[in-house]
N, C-alpha and C. Protein backbone atom coordinates (compact mmCIF):
# COMPACT_ATOMS: atom_id res chain seq x y z
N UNK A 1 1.14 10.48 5.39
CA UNK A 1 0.06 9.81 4.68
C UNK A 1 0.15 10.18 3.21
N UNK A 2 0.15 8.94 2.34
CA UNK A 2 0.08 9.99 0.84
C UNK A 2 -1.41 9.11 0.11
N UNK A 3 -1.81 10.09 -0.69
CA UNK A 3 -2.69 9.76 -1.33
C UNK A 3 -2.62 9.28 -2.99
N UNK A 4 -3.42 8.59 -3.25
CA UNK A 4 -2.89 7.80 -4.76
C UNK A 4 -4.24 7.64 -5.33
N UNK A 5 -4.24 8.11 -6.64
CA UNK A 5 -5.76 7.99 -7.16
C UNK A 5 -5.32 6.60 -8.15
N UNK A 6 -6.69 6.02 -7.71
CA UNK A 6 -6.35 4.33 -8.43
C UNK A 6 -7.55 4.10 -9.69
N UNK A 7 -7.08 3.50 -11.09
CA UNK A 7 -8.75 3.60 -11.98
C UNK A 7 -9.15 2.19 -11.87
N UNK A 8 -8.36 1.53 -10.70
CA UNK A 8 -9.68 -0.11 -10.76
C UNK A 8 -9.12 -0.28 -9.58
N UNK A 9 -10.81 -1.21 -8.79
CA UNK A 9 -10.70 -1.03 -7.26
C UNK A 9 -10.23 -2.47 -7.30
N UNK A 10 -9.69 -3.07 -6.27
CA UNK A 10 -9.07 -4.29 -5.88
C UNK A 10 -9.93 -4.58 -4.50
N UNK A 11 -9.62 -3.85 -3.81
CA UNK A 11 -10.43 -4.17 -2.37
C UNK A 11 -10.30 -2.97 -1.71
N UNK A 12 -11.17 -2.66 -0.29
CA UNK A 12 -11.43 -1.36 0.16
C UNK A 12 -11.65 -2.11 1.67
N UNK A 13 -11.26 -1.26 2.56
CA UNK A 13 -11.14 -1.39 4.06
C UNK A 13 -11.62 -0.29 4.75
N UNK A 14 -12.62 0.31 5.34
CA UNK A 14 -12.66 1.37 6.07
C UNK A 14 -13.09 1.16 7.86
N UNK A 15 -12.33 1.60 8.65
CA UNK A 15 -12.72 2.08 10.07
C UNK A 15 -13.51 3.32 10.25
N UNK A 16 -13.98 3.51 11.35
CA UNK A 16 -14.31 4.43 11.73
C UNK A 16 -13.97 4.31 12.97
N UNK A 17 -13.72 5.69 13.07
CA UNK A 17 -13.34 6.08 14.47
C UNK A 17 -14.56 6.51 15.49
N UNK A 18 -14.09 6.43 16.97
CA UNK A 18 -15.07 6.82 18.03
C UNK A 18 -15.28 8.44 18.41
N UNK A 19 -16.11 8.57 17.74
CA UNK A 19 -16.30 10.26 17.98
C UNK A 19 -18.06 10.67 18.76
N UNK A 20 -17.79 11.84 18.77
CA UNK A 20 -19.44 12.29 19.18
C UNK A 20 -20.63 11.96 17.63
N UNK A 21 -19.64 12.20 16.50
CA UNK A 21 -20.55 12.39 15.14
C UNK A 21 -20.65 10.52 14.78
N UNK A 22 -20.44 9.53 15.18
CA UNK A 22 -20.52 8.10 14.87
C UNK A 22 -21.22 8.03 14.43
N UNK A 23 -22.81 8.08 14.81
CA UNK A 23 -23.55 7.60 13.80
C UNK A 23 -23.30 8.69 12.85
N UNK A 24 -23.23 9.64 12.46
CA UNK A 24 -23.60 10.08 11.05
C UNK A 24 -22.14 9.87 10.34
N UNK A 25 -21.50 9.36 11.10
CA UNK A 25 -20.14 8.83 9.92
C UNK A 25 -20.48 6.94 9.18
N UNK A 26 -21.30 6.68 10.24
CA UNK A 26 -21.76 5.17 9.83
C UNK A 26 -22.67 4.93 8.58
N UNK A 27 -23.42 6.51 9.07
CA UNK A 27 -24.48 6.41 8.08
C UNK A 27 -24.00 6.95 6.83
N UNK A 28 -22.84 7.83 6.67
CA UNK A 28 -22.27 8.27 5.84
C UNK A 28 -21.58 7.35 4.94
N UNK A 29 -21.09 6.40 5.46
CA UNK A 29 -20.59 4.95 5.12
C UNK A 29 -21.30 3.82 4.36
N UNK A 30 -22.35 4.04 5.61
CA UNK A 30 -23.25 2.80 4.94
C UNK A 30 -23.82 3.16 3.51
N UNK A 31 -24.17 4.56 3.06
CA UNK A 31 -24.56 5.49 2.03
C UNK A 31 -23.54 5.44 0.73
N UNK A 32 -21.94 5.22 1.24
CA UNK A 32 -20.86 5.03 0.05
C UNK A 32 -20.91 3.46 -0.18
N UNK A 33 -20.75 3.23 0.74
CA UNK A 33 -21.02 1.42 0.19
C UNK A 33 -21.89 0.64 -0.48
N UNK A 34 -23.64 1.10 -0.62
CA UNK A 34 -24.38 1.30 -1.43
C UNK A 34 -24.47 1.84 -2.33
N UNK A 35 -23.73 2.84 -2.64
CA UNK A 35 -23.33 3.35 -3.91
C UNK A 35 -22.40 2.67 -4.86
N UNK A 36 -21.37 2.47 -4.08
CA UNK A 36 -20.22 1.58 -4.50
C UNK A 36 -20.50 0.35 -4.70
N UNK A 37 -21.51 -0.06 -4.18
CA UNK A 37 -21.82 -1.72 -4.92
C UNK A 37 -22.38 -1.49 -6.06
N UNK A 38 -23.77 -0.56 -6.08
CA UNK A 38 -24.76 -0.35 -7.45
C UNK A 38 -23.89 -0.38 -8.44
N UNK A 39 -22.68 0.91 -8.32
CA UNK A 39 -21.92 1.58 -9.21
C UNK A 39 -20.68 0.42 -9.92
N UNK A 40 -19.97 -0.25 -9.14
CA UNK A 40 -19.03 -1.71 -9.39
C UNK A 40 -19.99 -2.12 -9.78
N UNK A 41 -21.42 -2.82 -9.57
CA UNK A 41 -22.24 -3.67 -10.05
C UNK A 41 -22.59 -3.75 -11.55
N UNK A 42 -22.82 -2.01 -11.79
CA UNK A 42 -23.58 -1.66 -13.38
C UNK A 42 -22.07 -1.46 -14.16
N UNK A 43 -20.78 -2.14 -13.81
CA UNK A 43 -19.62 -1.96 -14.38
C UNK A 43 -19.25 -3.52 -14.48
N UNK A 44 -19.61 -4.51 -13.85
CA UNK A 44 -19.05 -5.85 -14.24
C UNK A 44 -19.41 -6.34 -15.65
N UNK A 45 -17.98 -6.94 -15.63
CA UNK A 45 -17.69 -7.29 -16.94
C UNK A 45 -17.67 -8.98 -16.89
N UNK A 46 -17.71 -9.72 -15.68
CA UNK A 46 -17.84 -11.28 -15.28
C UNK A 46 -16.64 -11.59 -13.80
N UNK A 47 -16.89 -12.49 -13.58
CA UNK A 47 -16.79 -13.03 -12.07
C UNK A 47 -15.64 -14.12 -12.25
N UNK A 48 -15.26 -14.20 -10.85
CA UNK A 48 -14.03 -15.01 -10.91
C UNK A 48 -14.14 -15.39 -8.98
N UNK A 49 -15.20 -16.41 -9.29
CA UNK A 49 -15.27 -16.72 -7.62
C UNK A 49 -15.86 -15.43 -6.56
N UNK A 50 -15.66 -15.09 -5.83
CA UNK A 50 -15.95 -13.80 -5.12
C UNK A 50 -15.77 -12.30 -5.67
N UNK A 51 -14.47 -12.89 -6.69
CA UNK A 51 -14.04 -11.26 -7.80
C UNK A 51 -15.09 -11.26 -8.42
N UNK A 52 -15.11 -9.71 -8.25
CA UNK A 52 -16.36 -9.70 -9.79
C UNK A 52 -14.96 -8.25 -10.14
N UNK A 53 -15.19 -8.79 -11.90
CA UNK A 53 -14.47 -8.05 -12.69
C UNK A 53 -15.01 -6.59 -13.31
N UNK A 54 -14.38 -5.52 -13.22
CA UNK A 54 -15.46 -4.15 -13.65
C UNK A 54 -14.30 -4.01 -14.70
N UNK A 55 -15.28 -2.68 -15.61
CA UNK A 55 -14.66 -2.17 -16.30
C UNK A 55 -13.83 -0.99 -15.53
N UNK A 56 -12.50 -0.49 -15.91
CA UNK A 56 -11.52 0.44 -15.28
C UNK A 56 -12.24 1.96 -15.92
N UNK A 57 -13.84 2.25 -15.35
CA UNK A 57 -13.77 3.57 -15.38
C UNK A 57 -14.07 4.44 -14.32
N UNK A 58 -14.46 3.88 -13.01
CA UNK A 58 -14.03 4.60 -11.67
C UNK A 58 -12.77 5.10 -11.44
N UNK A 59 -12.43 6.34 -10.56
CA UNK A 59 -11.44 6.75 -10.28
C UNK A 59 -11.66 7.07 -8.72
N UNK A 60 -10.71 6.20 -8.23
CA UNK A 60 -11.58 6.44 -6.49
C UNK A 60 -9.67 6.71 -5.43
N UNK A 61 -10.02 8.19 -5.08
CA UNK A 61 -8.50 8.25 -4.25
C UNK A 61 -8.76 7.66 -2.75
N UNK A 62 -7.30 7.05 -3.02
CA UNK A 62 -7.48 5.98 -1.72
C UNK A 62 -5.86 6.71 -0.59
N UNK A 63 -6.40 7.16 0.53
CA UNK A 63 -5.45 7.50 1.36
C UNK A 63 -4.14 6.17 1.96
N UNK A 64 -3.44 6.26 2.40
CA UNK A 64 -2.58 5.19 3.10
C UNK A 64 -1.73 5.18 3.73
N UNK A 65 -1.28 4.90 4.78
CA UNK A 65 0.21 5.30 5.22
C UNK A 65 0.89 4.89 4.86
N UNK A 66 1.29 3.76 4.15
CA UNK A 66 2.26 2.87 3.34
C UNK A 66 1.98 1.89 2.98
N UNK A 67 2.85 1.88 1.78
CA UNK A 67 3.01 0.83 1.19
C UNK A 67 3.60 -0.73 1.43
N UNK A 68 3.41 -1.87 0.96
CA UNK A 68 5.06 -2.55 1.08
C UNK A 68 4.28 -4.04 -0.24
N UNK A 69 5.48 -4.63 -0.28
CA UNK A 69 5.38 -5.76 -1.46
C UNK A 69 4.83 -7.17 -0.93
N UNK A 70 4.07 -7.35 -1.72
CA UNK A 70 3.24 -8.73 -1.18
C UNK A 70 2.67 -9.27 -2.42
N UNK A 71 3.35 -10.78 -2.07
CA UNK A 71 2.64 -11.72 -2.80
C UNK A 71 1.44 -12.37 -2.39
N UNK A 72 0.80 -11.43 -1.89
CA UNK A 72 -0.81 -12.22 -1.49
C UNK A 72 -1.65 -11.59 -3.06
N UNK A 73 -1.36 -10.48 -3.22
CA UNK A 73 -2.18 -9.14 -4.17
C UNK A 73 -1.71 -9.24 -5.56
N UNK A 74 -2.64 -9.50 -6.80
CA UNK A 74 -2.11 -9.05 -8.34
C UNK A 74 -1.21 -8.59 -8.39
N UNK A 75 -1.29 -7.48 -7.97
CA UNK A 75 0.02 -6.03 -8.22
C UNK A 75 1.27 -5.83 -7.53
N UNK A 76 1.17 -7.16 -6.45
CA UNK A 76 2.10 -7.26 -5.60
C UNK A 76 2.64 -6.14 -4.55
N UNK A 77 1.11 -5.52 -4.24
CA UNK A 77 1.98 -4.60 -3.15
C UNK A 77 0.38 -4.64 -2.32
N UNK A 78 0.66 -4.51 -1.09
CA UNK A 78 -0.28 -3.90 -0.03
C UNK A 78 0.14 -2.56 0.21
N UNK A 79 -1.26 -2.14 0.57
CA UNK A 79 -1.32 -0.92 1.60
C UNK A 79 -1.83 -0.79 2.66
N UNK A 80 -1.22 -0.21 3.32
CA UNK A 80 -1.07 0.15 4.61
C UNK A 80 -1.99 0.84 5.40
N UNK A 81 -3.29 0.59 6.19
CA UNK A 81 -4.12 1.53 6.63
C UNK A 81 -4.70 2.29 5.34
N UNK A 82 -5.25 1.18 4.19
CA UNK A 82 -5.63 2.48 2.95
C UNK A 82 -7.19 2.63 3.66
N UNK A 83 -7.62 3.41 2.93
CA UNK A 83 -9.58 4.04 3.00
C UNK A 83 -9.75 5.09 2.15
N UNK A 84 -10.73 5.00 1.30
CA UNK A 84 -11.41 5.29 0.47
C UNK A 84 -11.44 6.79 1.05
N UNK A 85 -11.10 8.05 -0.09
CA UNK A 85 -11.44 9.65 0.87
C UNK A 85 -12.78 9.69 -0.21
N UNK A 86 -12.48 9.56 -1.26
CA UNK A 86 -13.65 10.12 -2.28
C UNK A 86 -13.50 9.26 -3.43
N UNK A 87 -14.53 9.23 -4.19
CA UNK A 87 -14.37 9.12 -6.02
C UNK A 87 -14.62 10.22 -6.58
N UNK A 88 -13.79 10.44 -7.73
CA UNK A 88 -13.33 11.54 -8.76
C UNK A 88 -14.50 11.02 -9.29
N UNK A 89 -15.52 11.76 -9.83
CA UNK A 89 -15.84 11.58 -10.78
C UNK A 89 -15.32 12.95 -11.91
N UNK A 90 -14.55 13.84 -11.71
CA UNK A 90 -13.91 14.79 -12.49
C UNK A 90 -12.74 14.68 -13.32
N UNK A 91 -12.23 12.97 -12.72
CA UNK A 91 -11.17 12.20 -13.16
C UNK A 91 -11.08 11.23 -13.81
N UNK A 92 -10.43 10.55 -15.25
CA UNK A 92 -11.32 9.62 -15.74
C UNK A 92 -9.74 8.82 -15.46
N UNK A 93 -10.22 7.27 -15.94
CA UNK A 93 -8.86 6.41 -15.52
C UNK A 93 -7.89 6.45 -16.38
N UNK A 94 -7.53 7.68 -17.35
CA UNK A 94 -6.34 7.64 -17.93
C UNK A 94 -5.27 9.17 -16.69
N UNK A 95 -6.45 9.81 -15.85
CA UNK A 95 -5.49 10.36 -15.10
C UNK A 95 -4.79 9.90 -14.07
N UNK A 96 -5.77 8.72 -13.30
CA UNK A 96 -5.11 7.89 -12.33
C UNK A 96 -4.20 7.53 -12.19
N UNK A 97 -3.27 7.29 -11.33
CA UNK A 97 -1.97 6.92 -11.22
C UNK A 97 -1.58 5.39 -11.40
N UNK A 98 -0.88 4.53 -11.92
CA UNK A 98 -0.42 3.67 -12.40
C UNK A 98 -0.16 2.47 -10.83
N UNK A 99 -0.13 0.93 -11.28
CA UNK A 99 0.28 0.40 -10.68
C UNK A 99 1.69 0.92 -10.11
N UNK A 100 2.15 0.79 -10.83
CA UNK A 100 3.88 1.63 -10.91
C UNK A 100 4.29 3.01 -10.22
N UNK A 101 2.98 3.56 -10.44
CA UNK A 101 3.60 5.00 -9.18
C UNK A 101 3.21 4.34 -7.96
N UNK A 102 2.54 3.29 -7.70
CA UNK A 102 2.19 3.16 -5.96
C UNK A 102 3.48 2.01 -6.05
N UNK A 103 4.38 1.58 -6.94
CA UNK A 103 5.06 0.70 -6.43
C UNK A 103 6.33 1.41 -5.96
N UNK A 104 6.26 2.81 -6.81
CA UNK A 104 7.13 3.79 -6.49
C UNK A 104 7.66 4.35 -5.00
N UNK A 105 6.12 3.46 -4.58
CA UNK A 105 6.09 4.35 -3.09
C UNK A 105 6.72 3.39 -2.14
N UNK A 106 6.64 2.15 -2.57
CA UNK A 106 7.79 0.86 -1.97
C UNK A 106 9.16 1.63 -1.35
């Protein structure tokens, strides 16, 4: 699994798994996703159909098992099983890692 800190979100996917702790991982969830809308929200810069455009000052590390190249995505790459572990806020988006280091990972 490698991890890649990204400074602008594109899209986010999370599962949860079946455990004894479910609900408090749901609720733990439902708690980042409300955050994460407010927070993308008080950062748009204008809309593009369903995109809404932010400014690049989140820094949010996104886990994945891999990479690979796709012309569905801007940046031309998918990932693989990504999910959100945390946002940096200790990290600003000039430390984040580049389109180019996750293409690295191709």
């Amino acid at each position: 699994m490698a991890t890649v800190l990204l400074g602008e979100v594109v899209a986010t996917s999370t599962v949860v798994s079946a455990t004894s702790s479910r609900s408090a991982k749901v609720a733990a969830l439902a708690e980042l996703l409300r955050w994460q809308t407010a927070a993308l929200l008080e950062r748009e810069v204008g809309r593009d159909g369903q995109v809404v455009i932010v400014r690049p000052e989140l820094v949010v590390e996104i886990a994945l098992d891999g990479a690979q190249r796709s012309t569905r995505y801007p940046g031309g790459v998918a990932l693989r099983f990504a999910r959100v572990r945390r946002y940096r806020p200790d990290k600003g988006p000039a430390d984040a890692d580049s389109i180019d280091a996750v293409r690295a990972l191709l």
